[in-house]
N, C-alpha and C. Protein backbone atom coordinates (compact mmCIF):
# COMPACT_ATOMS: atom_id res chain seq x y z
N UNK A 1 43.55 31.42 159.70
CA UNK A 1 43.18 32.75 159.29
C UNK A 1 44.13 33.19 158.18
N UNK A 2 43.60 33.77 157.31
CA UNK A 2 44.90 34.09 156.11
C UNK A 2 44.63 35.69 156.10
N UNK A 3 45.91 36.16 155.49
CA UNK A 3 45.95 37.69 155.50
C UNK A 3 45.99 38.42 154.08
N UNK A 4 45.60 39.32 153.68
CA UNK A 4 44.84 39.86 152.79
C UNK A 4 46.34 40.20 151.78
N UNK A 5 45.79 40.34 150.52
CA UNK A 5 47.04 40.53 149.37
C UNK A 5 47.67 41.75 150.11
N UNK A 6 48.96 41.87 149.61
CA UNK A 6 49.65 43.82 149.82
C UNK A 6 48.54 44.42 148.41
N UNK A 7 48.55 45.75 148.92
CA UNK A 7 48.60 46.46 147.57
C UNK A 7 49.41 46.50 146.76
N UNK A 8 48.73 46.64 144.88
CA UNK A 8 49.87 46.49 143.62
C UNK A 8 50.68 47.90 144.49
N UNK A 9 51.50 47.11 143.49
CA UNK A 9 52.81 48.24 143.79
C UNK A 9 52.49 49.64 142.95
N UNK A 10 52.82 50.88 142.75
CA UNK A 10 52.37 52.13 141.89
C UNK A 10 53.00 51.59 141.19
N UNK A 11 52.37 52.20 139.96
CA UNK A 11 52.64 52.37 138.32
C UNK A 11 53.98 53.65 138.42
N UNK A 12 55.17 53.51 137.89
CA UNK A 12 55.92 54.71 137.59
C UNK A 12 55.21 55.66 137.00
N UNK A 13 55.64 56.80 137.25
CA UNK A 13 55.35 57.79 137.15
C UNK A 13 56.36 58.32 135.22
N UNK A 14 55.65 59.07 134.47
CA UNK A 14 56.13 59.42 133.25
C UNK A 14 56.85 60.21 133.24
N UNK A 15 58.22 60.00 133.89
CA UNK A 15 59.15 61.02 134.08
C UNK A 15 60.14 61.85 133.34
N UNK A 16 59.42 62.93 132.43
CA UNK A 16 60.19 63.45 131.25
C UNK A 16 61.04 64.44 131.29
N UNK A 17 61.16 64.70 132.75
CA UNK A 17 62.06 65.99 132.88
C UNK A 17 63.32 65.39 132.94
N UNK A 18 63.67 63.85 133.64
CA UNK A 18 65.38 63.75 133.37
C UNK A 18 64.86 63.18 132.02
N UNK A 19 64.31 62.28 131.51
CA UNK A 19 63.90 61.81 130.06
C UNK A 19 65.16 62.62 129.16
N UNK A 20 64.59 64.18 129.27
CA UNK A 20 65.11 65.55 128.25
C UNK A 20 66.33 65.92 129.14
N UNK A 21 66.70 65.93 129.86
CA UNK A 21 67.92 66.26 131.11
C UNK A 21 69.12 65.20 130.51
N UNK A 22 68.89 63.55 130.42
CA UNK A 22 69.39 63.11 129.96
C UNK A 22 69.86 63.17 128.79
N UNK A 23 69.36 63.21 127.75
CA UNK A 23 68.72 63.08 125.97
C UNK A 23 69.73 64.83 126.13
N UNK A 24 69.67 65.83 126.97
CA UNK A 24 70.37 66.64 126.45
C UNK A 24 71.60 66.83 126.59
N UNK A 25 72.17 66.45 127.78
CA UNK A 25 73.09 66.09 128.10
C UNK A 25 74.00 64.96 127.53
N UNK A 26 73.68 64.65 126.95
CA UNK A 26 73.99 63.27 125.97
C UNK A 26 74.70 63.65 124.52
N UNK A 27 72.99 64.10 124.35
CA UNK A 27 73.57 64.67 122.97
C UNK A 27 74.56 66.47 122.40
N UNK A 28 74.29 66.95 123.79
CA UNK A 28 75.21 67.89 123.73
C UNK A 28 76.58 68.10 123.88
N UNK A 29 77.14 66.62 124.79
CA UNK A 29 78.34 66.36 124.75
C UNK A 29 79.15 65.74 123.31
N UNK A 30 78.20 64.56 122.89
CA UNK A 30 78.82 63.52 122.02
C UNK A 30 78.08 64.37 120.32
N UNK A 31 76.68 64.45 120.37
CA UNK A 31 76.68 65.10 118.96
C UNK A 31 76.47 66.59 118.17
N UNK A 32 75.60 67.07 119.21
CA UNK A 32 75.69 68.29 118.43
C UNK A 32 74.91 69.13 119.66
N UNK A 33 75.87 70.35 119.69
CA UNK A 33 75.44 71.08 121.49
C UNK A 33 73.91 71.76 120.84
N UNK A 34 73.75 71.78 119.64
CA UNK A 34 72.16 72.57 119.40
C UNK A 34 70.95 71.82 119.87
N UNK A 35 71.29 70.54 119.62
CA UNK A 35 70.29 69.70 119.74
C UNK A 35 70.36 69.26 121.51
N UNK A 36 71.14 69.74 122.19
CA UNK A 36 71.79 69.90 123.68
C UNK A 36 70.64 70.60 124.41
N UNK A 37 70.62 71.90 124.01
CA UNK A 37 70.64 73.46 124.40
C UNK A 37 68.76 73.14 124.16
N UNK A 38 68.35 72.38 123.53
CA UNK A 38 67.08 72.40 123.00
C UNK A 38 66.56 71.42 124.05
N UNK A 39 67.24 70.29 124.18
CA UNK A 39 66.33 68.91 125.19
C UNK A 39 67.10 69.82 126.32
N UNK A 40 67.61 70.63 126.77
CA UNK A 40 67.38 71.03 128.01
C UNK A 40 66.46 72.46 128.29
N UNK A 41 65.87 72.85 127.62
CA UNK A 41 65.26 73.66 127.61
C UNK A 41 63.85 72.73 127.67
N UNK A 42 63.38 71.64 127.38
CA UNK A 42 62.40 71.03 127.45
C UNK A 42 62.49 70.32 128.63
N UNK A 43 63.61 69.80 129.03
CA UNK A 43 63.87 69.53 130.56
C UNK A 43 63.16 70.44 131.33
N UNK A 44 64.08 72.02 131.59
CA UNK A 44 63.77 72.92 132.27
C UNK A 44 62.34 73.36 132.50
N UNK A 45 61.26 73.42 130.94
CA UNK A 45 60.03 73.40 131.15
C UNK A 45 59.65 72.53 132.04
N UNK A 46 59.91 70.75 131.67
CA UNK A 46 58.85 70.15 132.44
C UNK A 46 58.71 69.99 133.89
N UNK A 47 60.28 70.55 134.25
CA UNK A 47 60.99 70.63 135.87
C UNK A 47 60.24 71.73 136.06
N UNK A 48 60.04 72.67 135.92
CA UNK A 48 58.73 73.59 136.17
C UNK A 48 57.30 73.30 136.11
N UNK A 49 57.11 72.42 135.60
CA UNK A 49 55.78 72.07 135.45
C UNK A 49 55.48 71.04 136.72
N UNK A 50 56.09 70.30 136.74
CA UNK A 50 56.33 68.84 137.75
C UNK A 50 56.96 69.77 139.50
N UNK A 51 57.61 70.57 139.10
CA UNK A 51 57.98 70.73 140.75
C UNK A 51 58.62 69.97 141.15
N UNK A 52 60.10 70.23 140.26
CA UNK A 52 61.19 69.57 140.47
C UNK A 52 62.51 70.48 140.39
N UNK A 53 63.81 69.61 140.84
CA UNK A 53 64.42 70.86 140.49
C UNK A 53 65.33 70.50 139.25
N UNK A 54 65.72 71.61 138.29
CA UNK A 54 65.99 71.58 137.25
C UNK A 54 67.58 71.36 137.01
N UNK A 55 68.24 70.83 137.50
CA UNK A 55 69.95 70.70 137.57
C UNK A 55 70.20 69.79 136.80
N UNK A 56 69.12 68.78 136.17
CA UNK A 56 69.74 68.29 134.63
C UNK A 56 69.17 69.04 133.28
N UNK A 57 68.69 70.29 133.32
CA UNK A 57 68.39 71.08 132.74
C UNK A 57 69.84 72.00 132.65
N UNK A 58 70.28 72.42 133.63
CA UNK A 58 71.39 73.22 133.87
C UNK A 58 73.00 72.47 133.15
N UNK A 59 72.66 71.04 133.63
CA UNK A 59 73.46 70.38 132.88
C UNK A 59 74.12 69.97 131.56
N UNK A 60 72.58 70.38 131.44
CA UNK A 60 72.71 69.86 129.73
C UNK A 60 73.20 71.13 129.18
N UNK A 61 72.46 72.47 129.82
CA UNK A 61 73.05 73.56 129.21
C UNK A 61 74.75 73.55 129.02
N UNK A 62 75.32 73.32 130.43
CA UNK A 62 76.54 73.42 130.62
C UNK A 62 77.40 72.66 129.93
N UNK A 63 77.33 71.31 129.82
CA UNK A 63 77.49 70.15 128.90
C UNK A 63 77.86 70.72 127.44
N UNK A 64 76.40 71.66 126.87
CA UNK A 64 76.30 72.00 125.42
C UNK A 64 77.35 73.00 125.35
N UNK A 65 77.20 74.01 126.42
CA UNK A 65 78.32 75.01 126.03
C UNK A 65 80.07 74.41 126.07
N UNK A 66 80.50 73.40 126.44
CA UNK A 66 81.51 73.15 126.90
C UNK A 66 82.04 72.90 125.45
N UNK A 67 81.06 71.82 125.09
CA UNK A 67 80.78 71.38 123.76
C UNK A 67 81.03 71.68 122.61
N UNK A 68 80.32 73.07 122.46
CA UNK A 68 80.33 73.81 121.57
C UNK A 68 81.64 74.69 121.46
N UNK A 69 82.54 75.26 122.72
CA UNK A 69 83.61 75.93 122.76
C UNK A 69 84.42 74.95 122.76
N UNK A 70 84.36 73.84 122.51
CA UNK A 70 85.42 72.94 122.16
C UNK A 70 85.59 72.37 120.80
N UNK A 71 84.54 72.75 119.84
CA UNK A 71 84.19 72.38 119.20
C UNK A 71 84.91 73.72 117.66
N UNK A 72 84.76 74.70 118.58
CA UNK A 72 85.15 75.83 118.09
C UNK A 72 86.82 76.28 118.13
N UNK A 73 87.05 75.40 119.17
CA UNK A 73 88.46 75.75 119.29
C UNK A 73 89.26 74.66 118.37
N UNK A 74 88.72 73.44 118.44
CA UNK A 74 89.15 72.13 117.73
C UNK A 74 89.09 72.63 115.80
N UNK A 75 88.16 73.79 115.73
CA UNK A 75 87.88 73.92 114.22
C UNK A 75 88.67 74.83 113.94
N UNK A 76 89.08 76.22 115.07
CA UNK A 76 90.29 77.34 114.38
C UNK A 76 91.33 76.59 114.50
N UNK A 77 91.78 75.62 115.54
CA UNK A 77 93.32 75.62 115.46
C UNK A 77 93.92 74.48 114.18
N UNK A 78 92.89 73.80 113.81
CA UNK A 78 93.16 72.87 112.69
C UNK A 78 92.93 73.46 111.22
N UNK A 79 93.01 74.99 111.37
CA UNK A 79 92.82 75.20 109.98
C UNK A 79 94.55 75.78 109.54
């Protein structure tokens, strides 16, 4: 007697809310907190959309601001 295939395994799912969670967090630390503040705001949308929760949205925010006040402090005291 032989036993029947498993089912395929699921297809991943298109997961763009860390996608932009990541991507903002990334780039808000290392290049530029605007471009930060923006992929987490597209995070935050799609974590609303999806019914998820948004804490790499929050991240990235936090990330950008850290960023940016460091960025600001690194530029008055070197003048």
């Amino acid at each position: 007697m032989t036993t029947p295939y498993p089912p395929p395994a699921a297809q991943p799912a298109n997961d763009r809310t860390t996608l932009w969670g990541v991507l903002g967090i990334v780039l808000g630390l290392i290049c530029c907190p605007i471009l930060g503040v923006v992929f987490g705001v597209l995070a935050l949308q799609e974590a609303k959309k999806a019914g998820k929760p948004p804490t790499l949205a929050y991240i990235a925010f936090a990330a950008s601001a850290v960023s940016l006040i460091w960025n600001i402090y690194y530029i008055s005291t070197s003048l």
